[in-house]
C-alpha atoms as a PDB file:
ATOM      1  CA  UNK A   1       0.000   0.000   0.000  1.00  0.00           C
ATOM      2  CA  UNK A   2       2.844   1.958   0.650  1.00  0.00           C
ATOM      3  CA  UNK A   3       4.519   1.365  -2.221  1.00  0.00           C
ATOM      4  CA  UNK A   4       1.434   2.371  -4.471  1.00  0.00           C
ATOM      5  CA  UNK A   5       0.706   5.704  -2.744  1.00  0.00           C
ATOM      6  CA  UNK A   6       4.297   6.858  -2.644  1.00  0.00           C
ATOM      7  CA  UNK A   7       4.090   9.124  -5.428  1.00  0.00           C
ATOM      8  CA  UNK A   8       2.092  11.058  -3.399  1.00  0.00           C
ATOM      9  CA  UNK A   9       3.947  14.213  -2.384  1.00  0.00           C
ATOM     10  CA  UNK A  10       1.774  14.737   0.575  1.00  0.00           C
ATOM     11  CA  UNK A  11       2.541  11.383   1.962  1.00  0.00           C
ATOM     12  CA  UNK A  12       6.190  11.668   1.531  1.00  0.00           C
ATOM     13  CA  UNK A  13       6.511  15.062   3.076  1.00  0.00           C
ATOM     14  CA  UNK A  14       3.855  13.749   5.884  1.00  0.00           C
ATOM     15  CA  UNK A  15       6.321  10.990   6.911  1.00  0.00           C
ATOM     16  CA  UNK A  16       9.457  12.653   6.228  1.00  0.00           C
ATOM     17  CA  UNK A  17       8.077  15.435   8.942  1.00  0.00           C
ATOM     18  CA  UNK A  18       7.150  12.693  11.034  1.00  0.00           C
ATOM     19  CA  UNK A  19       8.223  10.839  14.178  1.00  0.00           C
ATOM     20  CA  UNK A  20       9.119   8.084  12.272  1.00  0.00           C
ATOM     21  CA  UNK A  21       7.966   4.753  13.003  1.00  0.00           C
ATOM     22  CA  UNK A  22       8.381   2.188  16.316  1.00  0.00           C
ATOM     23  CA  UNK A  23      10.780  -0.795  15.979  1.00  0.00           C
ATOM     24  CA  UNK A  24       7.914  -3.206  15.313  1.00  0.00           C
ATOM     25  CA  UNK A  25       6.258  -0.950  12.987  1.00  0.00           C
ATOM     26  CA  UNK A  26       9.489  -0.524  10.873  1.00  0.00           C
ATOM     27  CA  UNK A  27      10.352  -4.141  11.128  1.00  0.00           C
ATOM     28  CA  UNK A  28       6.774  -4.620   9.298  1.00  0.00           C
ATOM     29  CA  UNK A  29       7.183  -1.876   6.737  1.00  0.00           C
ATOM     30  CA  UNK A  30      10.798  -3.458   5.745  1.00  0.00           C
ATOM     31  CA  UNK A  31       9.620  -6.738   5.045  1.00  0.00           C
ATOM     32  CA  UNK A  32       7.257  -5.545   2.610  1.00  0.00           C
ATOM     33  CA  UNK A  33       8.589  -2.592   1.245  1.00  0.00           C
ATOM     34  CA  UNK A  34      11.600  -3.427  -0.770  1.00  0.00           C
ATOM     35  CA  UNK A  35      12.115   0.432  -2.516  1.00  0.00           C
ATOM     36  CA  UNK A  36      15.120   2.117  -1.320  1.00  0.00           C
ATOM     37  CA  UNK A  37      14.000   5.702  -1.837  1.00  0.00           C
ATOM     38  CA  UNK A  38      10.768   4.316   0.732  1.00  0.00           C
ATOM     39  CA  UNK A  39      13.286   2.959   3.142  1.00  0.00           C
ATOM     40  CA  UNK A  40      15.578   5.877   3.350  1.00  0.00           C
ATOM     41  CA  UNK A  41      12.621   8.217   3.898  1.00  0.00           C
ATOM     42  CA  UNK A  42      11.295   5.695   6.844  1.00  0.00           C
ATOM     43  CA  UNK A  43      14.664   5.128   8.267  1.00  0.00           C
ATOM     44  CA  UNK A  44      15.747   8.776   8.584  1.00  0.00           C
ATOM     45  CA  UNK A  45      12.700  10.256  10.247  1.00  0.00           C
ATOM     46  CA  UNK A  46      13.254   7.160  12.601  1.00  0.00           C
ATOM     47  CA  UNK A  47      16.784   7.810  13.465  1.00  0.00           C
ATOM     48  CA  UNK A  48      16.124  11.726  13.820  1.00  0.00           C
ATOM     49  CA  UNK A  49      13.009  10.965  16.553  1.00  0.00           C
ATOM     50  CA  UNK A  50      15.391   8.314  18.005  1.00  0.00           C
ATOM     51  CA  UNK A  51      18.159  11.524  17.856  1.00  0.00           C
ATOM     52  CA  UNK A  52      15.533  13.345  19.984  1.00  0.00           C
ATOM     53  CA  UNK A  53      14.774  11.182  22.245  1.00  0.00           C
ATOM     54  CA  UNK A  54      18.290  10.396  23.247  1.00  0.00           C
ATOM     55  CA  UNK A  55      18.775  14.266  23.931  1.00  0.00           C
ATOM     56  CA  UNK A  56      15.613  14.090  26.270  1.00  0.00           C
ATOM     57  CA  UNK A  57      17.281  11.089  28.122  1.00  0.00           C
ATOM     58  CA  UNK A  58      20.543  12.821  28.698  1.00  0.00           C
ATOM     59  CA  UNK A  59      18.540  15.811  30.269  1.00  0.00           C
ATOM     60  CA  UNK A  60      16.791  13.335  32.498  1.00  0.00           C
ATOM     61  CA  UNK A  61      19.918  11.388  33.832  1.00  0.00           C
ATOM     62  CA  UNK A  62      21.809  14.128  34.108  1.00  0.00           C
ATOM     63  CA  UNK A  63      18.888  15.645  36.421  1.00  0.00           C
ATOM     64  CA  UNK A  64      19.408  13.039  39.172  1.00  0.00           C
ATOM     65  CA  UNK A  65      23.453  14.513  39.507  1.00  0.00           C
ATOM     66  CA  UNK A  66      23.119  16.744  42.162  1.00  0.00           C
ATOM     67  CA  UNK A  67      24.605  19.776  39.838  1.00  0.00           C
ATOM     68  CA  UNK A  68      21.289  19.873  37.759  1.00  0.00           C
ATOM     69  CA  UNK A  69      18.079  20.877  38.145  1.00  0.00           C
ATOM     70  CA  UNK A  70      15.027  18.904  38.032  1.00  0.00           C
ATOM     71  CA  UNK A  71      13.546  18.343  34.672  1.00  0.00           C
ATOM     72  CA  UNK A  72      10.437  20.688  34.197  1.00  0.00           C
ATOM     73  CA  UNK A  73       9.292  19.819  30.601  1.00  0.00           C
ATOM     74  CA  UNK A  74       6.902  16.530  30.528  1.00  0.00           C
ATOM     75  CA  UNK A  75       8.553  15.036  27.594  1.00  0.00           C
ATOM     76  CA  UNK A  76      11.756  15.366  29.410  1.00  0.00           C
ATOM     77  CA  UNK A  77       9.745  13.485  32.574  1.00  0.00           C
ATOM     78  CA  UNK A  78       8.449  10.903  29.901  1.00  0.00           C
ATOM     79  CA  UNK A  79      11.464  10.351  27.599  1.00  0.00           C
ATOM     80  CA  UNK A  80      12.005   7.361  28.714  1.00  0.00           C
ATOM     81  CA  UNK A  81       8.598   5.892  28.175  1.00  0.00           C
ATOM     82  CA  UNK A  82       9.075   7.632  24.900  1.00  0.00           C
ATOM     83  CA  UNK A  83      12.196   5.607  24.358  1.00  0.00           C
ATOM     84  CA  UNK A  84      10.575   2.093  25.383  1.00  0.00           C
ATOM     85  CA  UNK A  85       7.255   2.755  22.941  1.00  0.00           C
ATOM     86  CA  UNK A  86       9.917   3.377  19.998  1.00  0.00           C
ATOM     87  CA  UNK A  87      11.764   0.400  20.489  1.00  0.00           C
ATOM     88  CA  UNK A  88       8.789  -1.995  21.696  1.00  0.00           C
ATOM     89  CA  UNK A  89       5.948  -0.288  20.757  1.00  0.00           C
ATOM     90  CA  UNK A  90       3.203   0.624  22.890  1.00  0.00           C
ATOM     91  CA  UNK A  91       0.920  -1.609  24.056  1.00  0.00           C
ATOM     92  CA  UNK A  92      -1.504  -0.771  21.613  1.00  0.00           C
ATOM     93  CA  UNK A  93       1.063  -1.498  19.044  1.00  0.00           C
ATOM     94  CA  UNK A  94      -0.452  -3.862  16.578  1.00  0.00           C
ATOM     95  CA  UNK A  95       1.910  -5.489  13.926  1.00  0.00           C
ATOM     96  CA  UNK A  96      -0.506  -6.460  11.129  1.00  0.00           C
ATOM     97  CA  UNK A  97      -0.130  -9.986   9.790  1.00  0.00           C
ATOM     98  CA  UNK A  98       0.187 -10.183   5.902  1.00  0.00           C
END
């Protein structure tokens, strides 16, 4: 489905502003999507969120030193929830069969 909609401009500028996909989610996508340009897309907005969330996590352990401050921002709080959902998925996270 991907694949067929990918000329789409509107999709591809959707998902390259995007957070990118979860671990499972990408797993999925690979094994059916063989089109590098569709890969590189997927895999970049992935790594860039991933990029993000790694910054987050650095805020919060560096927080618990006794040098820092407290976080105050919630997706600083939640980063690494964030982190677990994006490698696991969340809970909800349904891998479709094909």
């Amino acid at each position: 489905m991907l694949t067929h909609h990918w000329p789409d401009e509107e999709l591809r500028r959707a998902i390259e502003n995007s957070a990118g996909l979860c671990c499972p989610h990408l797993q999925a996508v690979f094994s059916d999507v063989r089109k590098k340009d569709i890969r590189e897309v997927l895999l970049k907005a992935t790594v860039r969120k991933f990029e993000n969330i790694n910054k987050d996590l650095e805020i919060l352990i560096n927080s618990y030193d006794y040098l820092h401050s407290n976080p105050t921002e919630e997706k600083i709080k939640i980063s690494w929830r964030t982190a677990i959902e994006k490698i696991i998925g969340s809970r909800h996270t349904k891998v479709l069969d094909k």
